[in-house]
PDB file of N, CA and C in Angstrom:
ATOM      1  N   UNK A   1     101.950  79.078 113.013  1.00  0.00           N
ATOM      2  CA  UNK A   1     102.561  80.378 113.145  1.00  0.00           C
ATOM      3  C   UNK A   1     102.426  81.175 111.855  1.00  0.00           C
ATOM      4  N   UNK A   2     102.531  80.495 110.480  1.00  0.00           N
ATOM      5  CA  UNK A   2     102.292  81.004 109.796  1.00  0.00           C
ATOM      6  C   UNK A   2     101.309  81.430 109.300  1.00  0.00           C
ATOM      7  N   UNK A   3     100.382  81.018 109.755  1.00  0.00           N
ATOM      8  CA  UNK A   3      98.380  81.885 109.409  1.00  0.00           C
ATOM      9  C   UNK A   3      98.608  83.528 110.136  1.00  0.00           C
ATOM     10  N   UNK A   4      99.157  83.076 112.039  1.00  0.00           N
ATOM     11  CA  UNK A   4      99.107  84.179 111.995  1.00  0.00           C
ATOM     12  C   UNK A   4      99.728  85.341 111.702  1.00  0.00           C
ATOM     13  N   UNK A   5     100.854  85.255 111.170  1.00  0.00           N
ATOM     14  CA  UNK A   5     101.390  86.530 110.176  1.00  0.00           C
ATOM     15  C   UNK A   5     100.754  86.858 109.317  1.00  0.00           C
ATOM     16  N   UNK A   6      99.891  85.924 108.286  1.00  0.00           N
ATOM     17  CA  UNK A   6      99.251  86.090 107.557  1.00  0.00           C
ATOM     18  C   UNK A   6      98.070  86.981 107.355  1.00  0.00           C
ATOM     19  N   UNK A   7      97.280  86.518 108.665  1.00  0.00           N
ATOM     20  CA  UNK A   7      96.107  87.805 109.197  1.00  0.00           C
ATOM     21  C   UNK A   7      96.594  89.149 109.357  1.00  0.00           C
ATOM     22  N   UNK A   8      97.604  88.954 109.978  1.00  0.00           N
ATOM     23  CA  UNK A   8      98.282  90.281 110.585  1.00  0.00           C
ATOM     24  C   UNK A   8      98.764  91.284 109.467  1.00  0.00           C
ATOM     25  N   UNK A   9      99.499  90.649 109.012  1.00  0.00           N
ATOM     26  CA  UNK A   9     100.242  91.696 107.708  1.00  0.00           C
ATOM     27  C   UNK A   9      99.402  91.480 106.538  1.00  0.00           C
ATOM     28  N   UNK A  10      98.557  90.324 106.291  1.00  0.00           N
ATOM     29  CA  UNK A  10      97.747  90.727 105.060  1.00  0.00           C
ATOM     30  C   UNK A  10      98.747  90.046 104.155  1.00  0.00           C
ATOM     31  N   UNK A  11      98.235  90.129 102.832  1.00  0.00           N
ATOM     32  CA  UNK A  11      99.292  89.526 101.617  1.00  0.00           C
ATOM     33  C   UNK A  11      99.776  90.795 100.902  1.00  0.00           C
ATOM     34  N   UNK A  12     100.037  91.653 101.644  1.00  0.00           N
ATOM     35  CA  UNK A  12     101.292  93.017 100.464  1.00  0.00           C
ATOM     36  C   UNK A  12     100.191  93.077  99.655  1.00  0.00           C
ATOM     37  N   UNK A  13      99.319  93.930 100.460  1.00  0.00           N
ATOM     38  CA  UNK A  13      98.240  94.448  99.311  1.00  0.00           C
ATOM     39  C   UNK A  13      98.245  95.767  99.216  1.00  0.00           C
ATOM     40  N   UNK A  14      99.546  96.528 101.044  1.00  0.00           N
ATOM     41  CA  UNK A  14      99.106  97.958 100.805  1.00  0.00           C
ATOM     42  C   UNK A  14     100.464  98.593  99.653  1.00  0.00           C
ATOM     43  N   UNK A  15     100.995  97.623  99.455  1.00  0.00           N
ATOM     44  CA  UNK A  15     102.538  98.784  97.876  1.00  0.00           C
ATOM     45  C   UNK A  15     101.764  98.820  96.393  1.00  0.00           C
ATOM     46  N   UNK A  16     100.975  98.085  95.713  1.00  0.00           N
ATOM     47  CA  UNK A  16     100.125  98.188  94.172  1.00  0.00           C
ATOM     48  C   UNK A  16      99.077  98.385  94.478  1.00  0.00           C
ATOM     49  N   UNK A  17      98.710  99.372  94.164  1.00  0.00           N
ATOM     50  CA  UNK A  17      96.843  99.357  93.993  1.00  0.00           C
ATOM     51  C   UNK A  17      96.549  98.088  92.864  1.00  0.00           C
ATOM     52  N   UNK A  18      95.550  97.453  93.297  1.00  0.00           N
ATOM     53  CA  UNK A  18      95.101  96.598  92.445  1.00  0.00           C
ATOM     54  C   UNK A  18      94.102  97.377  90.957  1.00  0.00           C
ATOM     55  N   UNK A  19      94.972  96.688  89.519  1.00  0.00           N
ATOM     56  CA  UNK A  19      94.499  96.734  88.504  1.00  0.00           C
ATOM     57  C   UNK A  19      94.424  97.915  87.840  1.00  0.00           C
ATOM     58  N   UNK A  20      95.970  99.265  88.704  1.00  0.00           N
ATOM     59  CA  UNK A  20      95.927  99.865  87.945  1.00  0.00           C
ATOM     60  C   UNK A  20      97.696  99.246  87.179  1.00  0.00           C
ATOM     61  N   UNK A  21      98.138 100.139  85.865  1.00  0.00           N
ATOM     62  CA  UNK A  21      98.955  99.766  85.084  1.00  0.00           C
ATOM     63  C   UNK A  21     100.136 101.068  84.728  1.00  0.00           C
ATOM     64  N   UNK A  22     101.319 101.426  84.998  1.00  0.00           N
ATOM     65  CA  UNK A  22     102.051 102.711  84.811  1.00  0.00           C
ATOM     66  C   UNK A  22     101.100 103.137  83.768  1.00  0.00           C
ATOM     67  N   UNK A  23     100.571 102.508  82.191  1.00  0.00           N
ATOM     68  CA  UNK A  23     100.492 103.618  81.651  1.00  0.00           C
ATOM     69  C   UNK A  23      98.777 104.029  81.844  1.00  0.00           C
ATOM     70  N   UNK A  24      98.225 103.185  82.293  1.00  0.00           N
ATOM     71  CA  UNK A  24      97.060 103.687  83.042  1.00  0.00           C
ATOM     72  C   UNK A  24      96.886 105.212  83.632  1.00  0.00           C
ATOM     73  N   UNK A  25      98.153 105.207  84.289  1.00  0.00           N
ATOM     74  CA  UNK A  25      98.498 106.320  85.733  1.00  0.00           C
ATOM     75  C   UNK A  25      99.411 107.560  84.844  1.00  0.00           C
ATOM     76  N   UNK A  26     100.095 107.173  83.635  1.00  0.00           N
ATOM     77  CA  UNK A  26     100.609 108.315  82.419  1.00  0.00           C
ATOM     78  C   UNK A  26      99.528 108.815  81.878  1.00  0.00           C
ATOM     79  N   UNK A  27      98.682 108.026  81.582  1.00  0.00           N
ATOM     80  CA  UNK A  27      96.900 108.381  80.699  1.00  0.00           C
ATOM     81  C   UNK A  27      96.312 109.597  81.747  1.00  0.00           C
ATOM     82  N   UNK A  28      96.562 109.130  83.121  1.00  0.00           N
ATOM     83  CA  UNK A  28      95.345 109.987  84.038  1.00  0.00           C
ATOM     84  C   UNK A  28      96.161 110.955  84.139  1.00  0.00           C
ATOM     85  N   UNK A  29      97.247 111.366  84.548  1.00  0.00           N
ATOM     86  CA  UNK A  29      98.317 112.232  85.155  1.00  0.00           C
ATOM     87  C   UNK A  29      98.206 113.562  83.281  1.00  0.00           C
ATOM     88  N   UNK A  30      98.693 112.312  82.625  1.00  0.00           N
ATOM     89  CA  UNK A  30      98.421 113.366  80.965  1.00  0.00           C
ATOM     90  C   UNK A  30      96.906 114.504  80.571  1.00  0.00           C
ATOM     91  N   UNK A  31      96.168 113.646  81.276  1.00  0.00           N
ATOM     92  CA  UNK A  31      94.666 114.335  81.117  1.00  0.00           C
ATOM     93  C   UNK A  31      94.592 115.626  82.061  1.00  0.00           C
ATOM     94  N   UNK A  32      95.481 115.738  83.094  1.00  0.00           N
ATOM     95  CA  UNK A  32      95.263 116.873  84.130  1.00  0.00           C
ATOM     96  C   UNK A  32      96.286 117.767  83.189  1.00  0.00           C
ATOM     97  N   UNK A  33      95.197 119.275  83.752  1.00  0.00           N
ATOM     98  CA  UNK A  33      95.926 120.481  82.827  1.00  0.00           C
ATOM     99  C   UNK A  33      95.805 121.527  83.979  1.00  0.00           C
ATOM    100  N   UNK A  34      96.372 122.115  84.218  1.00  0.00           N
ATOM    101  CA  UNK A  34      96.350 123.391  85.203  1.00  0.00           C
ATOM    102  C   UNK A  34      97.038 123.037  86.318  1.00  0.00           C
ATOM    103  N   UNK A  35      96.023 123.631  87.441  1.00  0.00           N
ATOM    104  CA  UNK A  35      96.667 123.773  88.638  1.00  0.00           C
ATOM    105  C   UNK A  35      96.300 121.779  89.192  1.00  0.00           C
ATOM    106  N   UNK A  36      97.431 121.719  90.426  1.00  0.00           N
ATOM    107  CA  UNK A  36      96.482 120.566  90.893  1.00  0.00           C
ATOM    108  C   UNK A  36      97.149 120.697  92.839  1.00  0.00           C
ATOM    109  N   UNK A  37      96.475 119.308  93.319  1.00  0.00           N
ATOM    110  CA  UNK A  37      96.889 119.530  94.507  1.00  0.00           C
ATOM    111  C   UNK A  37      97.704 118.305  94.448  1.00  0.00           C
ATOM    112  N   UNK A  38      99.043 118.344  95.470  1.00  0.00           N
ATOM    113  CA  UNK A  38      99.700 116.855  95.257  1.00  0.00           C
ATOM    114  C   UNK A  38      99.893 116.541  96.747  1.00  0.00           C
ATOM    115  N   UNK A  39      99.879 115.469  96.986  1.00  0.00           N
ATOM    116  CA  UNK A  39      99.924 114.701  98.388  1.00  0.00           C
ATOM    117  C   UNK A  39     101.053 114.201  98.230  1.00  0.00           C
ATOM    118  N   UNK A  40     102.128 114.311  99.215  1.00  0.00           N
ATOM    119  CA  UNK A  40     103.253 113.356  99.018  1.00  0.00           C
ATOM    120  C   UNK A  40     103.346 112.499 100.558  1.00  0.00           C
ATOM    121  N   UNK A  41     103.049 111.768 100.805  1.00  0.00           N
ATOM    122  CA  UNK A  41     103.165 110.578 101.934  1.00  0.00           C
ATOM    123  C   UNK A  41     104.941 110.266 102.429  1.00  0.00           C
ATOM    124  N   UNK A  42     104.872 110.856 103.447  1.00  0.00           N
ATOM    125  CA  UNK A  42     106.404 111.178 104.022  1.00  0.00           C
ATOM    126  C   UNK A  42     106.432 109.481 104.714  1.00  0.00           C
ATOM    127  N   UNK A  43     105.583 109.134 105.510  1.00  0.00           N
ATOM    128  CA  UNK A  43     105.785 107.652 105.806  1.00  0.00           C
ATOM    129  C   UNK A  43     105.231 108.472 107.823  1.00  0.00           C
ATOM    130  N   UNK A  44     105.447 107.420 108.382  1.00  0.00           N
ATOM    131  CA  UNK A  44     104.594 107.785 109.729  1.00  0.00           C
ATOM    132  C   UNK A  44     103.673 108.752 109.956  1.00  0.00           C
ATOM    133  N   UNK A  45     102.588 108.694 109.193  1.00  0.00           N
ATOM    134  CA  UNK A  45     101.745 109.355 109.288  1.00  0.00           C
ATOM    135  C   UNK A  45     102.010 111.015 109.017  1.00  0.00           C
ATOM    136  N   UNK A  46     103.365 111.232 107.759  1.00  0.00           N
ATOM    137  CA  UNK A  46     103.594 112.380 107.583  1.00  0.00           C
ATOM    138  C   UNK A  46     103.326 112.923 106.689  1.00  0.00           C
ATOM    139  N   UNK A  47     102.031 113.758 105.805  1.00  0.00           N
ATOM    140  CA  UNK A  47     102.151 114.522 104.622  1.00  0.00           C
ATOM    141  C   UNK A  47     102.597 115.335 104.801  1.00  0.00           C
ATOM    142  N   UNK A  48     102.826 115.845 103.053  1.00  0.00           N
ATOM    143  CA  UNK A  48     102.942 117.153 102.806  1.00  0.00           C
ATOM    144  C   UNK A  48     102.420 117.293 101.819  1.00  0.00           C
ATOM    145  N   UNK A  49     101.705 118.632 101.903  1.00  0.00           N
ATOM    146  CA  UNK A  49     100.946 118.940 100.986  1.00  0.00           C
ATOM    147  C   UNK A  49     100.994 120.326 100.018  1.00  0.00           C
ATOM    148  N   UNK A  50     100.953 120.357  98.710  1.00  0.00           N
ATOM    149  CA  UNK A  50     100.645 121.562  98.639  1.00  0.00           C
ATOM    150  C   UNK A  50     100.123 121.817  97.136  1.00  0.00           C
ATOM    151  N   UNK A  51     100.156 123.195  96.510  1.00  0.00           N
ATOM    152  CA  UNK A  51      99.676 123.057  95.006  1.00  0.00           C
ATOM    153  C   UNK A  51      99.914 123.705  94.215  1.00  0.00           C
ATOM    154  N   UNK A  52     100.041 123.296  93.362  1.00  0.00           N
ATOM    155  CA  UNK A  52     100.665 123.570  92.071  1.00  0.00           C
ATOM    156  C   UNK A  52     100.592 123.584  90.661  1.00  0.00           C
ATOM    157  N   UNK A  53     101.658 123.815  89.651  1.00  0.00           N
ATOM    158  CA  UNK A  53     101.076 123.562  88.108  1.00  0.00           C
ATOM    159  C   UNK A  53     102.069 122.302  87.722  1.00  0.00           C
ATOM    160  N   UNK A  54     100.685 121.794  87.170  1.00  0.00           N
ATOM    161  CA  UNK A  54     101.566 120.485  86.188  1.00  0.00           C
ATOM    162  C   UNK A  54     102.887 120.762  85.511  1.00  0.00           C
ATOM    163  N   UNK A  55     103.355 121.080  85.230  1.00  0.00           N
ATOM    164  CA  UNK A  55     104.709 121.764  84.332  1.00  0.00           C
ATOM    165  C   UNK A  55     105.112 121.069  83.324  1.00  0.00           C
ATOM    166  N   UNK A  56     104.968 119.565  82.866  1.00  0.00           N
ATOM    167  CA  UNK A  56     105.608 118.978  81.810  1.00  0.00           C
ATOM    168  C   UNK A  56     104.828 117.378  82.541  1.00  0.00           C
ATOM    169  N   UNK A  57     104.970 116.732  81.322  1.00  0.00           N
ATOM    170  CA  UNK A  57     104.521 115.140  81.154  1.00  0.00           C
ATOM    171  C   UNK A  57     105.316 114.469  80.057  1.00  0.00           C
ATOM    172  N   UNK A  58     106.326 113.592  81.013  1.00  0.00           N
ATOM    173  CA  UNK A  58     107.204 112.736  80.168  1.00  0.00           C
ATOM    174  C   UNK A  58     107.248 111.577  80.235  1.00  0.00           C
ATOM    175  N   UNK A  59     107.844 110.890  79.163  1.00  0.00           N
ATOM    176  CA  UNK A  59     107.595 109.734  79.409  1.00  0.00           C
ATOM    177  C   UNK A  59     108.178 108.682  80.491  1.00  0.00           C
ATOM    178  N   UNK A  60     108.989 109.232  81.707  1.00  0.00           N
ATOM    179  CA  UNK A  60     109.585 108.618  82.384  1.00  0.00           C
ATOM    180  C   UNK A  60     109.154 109.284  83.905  1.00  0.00           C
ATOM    181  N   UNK A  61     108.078 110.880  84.262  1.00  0.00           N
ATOM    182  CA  UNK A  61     108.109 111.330  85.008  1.00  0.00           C
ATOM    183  C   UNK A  61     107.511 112.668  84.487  1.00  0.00           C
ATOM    184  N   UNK A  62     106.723 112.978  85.484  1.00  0.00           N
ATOM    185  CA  UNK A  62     105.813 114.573  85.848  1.00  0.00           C
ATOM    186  C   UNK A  62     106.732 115.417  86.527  1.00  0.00           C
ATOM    187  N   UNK A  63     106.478 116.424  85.989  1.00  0.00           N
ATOM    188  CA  UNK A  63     107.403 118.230  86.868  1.00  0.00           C
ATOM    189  C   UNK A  63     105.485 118.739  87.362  1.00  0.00           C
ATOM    190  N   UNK A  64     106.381 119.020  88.646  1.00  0.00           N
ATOM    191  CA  UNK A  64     105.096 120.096  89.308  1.00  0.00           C
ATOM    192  C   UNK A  64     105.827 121.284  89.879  1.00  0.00           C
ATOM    193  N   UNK A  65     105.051 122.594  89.201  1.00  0.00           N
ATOM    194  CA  UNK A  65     105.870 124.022  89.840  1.00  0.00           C
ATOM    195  C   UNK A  65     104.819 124.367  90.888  1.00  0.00           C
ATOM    196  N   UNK A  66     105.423 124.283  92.430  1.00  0.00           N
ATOM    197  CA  UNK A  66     104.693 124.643  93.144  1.00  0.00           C
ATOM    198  C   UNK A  66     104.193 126.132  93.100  1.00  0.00           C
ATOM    199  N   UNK A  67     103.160 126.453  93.679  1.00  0.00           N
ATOM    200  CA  UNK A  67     102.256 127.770  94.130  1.00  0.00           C
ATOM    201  C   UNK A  67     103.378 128.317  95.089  1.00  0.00           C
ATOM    202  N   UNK A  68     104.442 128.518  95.084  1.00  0.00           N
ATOM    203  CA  UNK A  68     105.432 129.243  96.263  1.00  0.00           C
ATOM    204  C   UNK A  68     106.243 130.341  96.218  1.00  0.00           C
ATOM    205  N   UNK A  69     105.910 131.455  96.588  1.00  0.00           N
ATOM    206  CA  UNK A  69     107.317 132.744  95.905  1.00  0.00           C
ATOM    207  C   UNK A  69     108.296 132.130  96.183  1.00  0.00           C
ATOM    208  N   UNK A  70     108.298 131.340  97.288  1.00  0.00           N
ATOM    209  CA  UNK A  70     109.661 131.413  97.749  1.00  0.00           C
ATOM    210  C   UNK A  70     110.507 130.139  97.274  1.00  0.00           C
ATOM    211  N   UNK A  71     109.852 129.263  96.549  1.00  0.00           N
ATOM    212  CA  UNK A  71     110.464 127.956  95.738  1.00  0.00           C
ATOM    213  C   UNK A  71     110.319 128.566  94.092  1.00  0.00           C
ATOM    214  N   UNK A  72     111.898 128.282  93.452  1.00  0.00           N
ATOM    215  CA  UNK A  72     111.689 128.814  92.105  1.00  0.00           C
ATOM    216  C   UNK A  72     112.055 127.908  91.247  1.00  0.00           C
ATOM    217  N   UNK A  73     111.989 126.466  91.927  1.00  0.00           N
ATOM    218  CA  UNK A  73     112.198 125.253  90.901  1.00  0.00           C
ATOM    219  C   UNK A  73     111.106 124.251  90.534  1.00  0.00           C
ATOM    220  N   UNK A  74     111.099 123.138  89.917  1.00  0.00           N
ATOM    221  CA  UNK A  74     109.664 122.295  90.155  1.00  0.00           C
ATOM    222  C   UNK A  74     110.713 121.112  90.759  1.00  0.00           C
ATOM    223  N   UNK A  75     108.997 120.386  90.976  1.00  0.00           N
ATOM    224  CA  UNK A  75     109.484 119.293  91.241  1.00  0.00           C
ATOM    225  C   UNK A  75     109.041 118.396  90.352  1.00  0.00           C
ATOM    226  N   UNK A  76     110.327 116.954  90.515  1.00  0.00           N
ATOM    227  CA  UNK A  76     109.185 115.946  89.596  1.00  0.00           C
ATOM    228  C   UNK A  76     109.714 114.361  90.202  1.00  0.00           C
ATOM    229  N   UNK A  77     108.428 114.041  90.251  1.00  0.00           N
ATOM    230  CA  UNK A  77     107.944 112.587  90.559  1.00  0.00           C
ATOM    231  C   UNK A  77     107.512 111.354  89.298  1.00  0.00           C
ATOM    232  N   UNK A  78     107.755 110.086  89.790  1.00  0.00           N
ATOM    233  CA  UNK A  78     107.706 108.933  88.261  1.00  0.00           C
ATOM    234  C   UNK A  78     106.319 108.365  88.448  1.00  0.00           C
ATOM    235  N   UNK A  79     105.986 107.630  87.498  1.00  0.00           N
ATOM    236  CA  UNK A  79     104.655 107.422  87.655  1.00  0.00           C
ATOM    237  C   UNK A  79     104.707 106.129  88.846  1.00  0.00           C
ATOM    238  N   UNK A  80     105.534 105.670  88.928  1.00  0.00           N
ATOM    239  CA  UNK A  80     105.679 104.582  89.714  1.00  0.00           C
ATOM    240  C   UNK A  80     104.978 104.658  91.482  1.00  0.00           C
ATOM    241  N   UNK A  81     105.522 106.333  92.149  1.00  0.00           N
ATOM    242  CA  UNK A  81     105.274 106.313  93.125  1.00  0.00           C
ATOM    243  C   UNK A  81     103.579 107.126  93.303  1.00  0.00           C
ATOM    244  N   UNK A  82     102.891 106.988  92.177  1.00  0.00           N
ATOM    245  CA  UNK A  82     101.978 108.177  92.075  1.00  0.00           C
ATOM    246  C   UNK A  82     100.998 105.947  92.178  1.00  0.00           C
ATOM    247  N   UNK A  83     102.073 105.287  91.479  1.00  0.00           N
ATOM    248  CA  UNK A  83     100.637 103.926  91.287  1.00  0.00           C
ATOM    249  C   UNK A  83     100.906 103.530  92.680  1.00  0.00           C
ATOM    250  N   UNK A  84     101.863 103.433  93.214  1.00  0.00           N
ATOM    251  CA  UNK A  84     102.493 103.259  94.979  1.00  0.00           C
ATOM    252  C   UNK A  84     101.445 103.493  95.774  1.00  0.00           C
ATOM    253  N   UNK A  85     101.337 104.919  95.515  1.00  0.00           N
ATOM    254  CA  UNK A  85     100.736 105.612  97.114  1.00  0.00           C
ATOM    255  C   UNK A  85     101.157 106.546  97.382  1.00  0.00           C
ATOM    256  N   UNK A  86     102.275 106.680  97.282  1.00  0.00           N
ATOM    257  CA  UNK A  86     103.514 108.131  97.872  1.00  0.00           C
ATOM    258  C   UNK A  86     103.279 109.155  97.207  1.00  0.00           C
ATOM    259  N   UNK A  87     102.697 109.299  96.026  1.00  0.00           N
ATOM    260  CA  UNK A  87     102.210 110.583  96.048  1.00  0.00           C
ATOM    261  C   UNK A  87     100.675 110.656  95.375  1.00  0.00           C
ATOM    262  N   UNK A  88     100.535 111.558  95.390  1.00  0.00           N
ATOM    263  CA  UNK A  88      98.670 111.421  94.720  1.00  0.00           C
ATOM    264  C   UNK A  88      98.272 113.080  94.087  1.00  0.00           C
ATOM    265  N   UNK A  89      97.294 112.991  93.434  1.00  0.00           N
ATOM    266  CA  UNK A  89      97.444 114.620  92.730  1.00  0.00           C
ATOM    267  C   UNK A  89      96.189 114.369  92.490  1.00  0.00           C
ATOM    268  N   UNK A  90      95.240 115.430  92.669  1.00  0.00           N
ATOM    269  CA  UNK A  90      94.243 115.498  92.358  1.00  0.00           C
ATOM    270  C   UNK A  90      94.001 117.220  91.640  1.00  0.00           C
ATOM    271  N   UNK A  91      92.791 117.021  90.707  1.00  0.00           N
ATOM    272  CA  UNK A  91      92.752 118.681  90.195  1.00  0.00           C
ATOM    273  C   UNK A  91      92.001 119.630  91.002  1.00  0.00           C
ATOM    274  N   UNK A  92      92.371 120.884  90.787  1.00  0.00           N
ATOM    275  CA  UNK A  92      91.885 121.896  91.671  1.00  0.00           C
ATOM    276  C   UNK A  92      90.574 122.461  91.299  1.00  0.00           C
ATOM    277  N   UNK A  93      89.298 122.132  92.176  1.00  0.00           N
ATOM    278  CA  UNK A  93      88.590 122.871  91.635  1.00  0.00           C
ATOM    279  C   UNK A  93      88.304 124.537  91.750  1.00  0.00           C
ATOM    280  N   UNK A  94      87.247 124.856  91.041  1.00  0.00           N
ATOM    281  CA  UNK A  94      87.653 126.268  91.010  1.00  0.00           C
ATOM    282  C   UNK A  94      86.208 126.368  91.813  1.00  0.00           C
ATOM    283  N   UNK A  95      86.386 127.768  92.317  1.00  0.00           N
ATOM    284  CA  UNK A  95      85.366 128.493  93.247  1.00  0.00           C
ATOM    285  C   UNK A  95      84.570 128.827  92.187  1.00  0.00           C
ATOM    286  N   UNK A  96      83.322 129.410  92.223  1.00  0.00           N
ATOM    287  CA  UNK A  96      82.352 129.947  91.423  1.00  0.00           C
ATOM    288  C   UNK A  96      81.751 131.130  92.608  1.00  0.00           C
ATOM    289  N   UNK A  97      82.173 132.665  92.039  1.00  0.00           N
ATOM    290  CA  UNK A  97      81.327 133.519  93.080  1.00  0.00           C
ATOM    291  C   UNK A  97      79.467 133.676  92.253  1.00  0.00           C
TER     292      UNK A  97
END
């Protein structure tokens, strides 16, 4: 019985990405400057998405000020859920006319 749980659920490989390290994920998150896009993984197949400016890099957690008239606060997320999965940020590229 116990193999087949094993197949099934796998060994808890989908909560750590393998071989990255918090300050790995402070290093990459520190290197982004401007605008970016952030993914936040609601859980059943729910994002949300949207984009924004980096706003600050601390040592315990990122501020992102969204692109929104109508939101006039940031938000901020720890590096913990960015090495998770739950959220993800990538930089914005720019158009070229």
């Amino acid at each position: 019985m116990r193999g087949i749980f094993a197949r099934v659920l796998g060994k808890n490989r989908g909560m750590k990405r393998q071989g990255q390290t918090l300050n790995e994920v402070r290093r990459a998150i520190g290197s982004l400057r401007g605008k970016v896009d952030v993914t936040i993984e609601l859980g059943r197949n729910k994002r949300l998405k949207y984009r924004g400016e980096l706003a600050g890099v601390y040592p315990a957690l990122f501020t992102v000020r969204p692109d929104d008239g109508h939101f006039l606060g940031k938000t901020s997320y720890s590096y913990a859920e960015v090495l998770c999965g739950s959220v993800k940020l990538s930089p914005v590229k720019e158009r070229r006319a």
